[in-house]
Protein backbone atom coordinates (compact mmCIF):
# COMPACT_ATOMS: atom_id res chain seq x y z
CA UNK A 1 198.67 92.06 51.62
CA UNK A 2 197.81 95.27 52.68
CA UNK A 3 195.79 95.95 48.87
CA UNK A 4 194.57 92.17 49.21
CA UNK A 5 192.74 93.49 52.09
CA UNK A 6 191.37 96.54 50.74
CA UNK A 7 190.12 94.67 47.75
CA UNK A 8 187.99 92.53 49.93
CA UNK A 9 186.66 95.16 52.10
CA UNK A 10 185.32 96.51 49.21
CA UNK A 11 183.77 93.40 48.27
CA UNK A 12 182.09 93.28 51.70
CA UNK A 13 180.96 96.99 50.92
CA UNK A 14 179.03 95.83 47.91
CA UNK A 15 177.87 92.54 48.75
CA UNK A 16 176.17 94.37 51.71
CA UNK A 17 178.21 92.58 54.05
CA UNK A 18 175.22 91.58 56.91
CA UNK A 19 178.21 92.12 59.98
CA UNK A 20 179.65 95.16 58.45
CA UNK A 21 175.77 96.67 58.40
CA UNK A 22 174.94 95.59 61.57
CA UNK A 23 177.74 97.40 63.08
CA UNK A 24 177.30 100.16 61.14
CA UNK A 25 173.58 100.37 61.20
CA UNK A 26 174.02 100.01 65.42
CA UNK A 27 176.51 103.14 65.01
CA UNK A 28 174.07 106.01 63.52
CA UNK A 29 171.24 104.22 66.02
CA UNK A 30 173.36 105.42 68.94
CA UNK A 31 174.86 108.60 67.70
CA UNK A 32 171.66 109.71 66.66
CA UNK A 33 169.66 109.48 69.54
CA UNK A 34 172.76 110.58 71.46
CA UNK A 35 172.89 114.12 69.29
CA UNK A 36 168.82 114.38 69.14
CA UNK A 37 168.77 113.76 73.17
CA UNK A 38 171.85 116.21 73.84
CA UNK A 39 169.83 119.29 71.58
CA UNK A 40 166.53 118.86 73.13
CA UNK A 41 168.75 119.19 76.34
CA UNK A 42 171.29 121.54 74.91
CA UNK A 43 169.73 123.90 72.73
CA UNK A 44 167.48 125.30 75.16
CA UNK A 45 170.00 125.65 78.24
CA UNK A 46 172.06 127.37 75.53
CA UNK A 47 169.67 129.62 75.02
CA UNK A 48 168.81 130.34 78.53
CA UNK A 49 172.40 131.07 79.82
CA UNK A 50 172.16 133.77 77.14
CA UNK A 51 169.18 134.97 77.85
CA UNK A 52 169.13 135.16 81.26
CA UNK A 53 171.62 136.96 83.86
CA UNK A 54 171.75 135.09 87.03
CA UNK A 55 174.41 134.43 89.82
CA UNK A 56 177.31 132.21 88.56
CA UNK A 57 176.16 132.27 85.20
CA UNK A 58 179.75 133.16 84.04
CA UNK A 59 180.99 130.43 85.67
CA UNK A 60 178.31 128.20 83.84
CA UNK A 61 179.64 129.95 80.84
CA UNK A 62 183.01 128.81 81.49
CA UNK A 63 182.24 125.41 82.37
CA UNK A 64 180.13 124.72 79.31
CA UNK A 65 182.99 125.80 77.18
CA UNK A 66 186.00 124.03 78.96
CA UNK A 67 183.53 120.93 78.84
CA UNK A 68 183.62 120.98 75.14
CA UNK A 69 186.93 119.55 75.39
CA UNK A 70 186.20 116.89 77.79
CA UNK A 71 187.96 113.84 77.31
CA UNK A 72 186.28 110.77 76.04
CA UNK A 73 187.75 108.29 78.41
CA UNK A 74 186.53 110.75 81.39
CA UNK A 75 183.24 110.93 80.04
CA UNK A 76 183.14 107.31 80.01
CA UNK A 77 184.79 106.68 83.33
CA UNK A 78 182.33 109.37 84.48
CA UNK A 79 178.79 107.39 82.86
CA UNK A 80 180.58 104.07 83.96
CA UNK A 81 180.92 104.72 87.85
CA UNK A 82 177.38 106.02 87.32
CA UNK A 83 175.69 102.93 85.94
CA UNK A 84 177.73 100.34 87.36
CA UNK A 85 176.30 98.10 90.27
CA UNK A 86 178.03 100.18 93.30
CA UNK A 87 176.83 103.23 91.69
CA UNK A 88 173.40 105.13 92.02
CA UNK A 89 171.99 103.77 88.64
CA UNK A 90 172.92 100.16 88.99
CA UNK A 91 169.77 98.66 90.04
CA UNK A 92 168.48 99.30 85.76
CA UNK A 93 170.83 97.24 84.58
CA UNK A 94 172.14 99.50 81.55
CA UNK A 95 175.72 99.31 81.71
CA UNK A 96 177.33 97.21 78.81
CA UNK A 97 174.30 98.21 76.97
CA UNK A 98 173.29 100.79 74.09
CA UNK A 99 171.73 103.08 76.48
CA UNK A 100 174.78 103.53 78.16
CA UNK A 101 176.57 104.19 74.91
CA UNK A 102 174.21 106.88 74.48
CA UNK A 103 174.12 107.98 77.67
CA UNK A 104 178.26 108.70 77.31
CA UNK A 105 177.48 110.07 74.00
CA UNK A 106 175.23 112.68 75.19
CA UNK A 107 177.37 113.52 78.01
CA UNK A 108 180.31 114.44 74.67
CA UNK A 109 178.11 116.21 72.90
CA UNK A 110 175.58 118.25 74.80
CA UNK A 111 178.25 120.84 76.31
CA UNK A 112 179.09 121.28 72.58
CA UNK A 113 175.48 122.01 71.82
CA UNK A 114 175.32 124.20 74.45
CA UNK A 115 178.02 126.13 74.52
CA UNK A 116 177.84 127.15 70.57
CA UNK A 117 173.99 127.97 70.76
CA UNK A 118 174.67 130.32 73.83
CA UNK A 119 177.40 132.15 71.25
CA UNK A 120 174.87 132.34 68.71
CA UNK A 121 171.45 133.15 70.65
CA UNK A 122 173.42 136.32 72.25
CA UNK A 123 174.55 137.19 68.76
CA UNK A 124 171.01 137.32 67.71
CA UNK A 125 170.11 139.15 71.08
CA UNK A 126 172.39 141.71 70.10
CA UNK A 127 170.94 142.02 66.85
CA UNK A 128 167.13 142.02 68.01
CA UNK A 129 167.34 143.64 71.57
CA UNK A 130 165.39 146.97 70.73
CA UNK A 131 162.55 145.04 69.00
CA UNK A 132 161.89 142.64 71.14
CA UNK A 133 161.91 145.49 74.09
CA UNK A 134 160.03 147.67 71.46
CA UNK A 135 157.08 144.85 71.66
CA UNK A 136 157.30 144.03 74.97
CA UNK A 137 158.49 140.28 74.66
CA UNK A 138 159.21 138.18 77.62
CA UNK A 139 162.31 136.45 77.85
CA UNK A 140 160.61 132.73 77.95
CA UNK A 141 158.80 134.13 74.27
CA UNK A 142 162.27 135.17 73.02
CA UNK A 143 164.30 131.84 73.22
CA UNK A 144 162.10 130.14 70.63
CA UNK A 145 162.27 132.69 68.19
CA UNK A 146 166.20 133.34 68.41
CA UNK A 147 166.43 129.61 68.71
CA UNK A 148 164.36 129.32 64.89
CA UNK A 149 166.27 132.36 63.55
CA UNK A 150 169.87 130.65 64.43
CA UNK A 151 168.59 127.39 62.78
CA UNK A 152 170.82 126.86 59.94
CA UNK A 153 173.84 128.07 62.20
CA UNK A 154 172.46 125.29 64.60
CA UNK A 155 171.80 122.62 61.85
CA UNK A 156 175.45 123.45 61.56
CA UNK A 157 176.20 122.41 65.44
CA UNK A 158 173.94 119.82 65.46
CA UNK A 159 176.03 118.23 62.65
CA UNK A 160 179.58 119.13 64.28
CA UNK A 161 178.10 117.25 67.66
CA UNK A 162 177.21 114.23 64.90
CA UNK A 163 180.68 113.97 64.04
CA UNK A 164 181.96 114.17 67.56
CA UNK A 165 179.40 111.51 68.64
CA UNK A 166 180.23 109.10 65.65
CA UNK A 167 183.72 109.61 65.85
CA UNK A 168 184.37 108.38 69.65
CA UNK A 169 186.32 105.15 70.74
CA UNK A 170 187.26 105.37 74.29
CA UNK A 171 184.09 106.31 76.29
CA UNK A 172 181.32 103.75 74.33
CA UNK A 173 184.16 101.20 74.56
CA UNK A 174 184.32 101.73 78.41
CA UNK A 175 180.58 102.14 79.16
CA UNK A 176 179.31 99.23 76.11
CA UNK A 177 182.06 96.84 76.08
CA UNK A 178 182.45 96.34 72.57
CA UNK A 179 179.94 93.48 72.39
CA UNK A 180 179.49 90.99 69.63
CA UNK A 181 175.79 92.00 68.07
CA UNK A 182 175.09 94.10 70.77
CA UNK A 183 176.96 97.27 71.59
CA UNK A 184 180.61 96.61 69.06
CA UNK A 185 180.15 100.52 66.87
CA UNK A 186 182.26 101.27 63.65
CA UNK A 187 185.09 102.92 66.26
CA UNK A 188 185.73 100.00 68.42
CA UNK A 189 184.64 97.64 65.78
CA UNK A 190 187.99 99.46 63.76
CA UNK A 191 190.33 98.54 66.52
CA UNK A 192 189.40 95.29 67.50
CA UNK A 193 189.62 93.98 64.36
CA UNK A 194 192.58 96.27 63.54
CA UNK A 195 194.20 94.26 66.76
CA UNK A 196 192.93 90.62 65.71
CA UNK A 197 194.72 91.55 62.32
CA UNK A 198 191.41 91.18 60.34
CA UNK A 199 192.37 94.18 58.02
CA UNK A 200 189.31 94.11 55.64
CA UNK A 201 186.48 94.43 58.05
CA UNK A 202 188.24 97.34 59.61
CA UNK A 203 189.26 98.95 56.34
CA UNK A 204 185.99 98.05 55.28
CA UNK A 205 184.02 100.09 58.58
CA UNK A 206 187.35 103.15 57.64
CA UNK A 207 185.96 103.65 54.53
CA UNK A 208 182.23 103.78 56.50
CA UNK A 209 183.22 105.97 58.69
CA UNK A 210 184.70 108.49 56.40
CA UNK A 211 182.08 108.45 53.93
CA UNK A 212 179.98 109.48 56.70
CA UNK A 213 182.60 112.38 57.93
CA UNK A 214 182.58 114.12 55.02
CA UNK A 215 178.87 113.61 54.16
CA UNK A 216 178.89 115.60 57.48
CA UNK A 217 181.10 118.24 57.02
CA UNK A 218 179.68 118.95 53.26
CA UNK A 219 176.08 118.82 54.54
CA UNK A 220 177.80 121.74 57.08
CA UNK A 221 179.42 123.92 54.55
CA UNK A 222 176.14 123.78 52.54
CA UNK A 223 173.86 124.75 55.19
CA UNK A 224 176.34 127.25 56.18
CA UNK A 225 176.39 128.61 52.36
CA UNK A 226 172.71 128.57 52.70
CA UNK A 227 172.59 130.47 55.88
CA UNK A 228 174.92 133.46 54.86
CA UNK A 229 172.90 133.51 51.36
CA UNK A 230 169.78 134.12 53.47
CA UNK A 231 171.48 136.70 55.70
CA UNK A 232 172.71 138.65 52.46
């Protein structure tokens, strides 16, 4: 049975299957925007916790890095009490939507983003201090040109906060609802059908969802092969 299945989600992998697409098409929608969101918002405070010393910063330093383990189904209980109607974001409407799947997304991945540019940036600080003192540059006119420096090291984040966004069940399932053509992702797409016993659409969305995992982590190792070529 179980290679009856597997045949046919094959089959739905090259007829184009239009569900399987949708689903998986909605998936890098969300994740996307959730990533590109989380480093316009991430890179930057990265940067600026290692640039600047200010009260507390160690404890931001701390937080950022415990958050990068926060748990999915916190995150999404967090983003749920936030958007539902007793909470202070009701009134728009955007629970058991895609926003709010990228809302809970962003919330994952940003601390991620954060946390590993901060490491980085002060490495390059480090490196650079005595030139950047040497020509008298601010600290606002350093962040962009550590930030471009570490940019194969952060192409490298960027794409490890990908994988963490595509990757989650239990917070987009709490916050979307797994909708039918409107917020059901390869994840909870994988269990629900998993559950209803409809093996090949699941298999079919596994073999998805791997694909894309290791397109990810060999797009990682090259950039990373790229970045220590560059470095010598």
């Amino acid at each position: 049975m179980e290679n009856n299945a597997f045949y046919v989600a094959l089959s739905l992998l090259l007829n184009l299957d239009a569900t399987l697409f949708q689903i998986v098409a909605l998936s890098l929608k969300v994740s996307l925007l959730a990533v590109l969101v989380a480093a316009l918002l991430g890179f930057p405070l990265g940067a600026a916790v290692a640039l600047w010393r200010f009260p507390g910063r160690s404890a931001v330093v701390v937080a950022l890095n415990a958050l990068m383990g926060l748990p999915p189904v916190v995150a999404g209980l967090s983003v749920y009490l936030l958007l539902s109607r007793a909470g202070p974001l009701g009134e728009f409407g955007l629970l058991f939507t895609p926003t709010a799947m990228v809302i809970a997304q962003v919330v994952l991945v940003l601390p991620i983003l954060a946390a590993l540019s901060r490491q980085k940036v002060e490495e390059l600080l480090g490196e650079y201090r005595e030139q950047f003192v040497s020509l008298g540059m601010s600290k606002a006119r350093m962040m962009p040109t550590l930030l471009w420096d570490a940019r194969f090291a952060l192409l490298t984040v960027l794409l490890a906060g990908f994988g963490r966004a595509s990757a989650e069940v239990g917070a987009v399932m709490m916050v979307g609802g797994n909708i039918d053509g409107v917020t059901r992702v390869m994840t909870t797409a994988i269990v629900l059908e998993t559950s209803k016993g409809d093996l090949p659409l699941a298999l079919g969305l596994g073999i998805v969802l791997l694909t894309l995992v290791m397109l990810i982590n060999a797009g990682a190792y090259v950039i990373g092969e790229m970045a220590r070529r560059r470095m010598g």
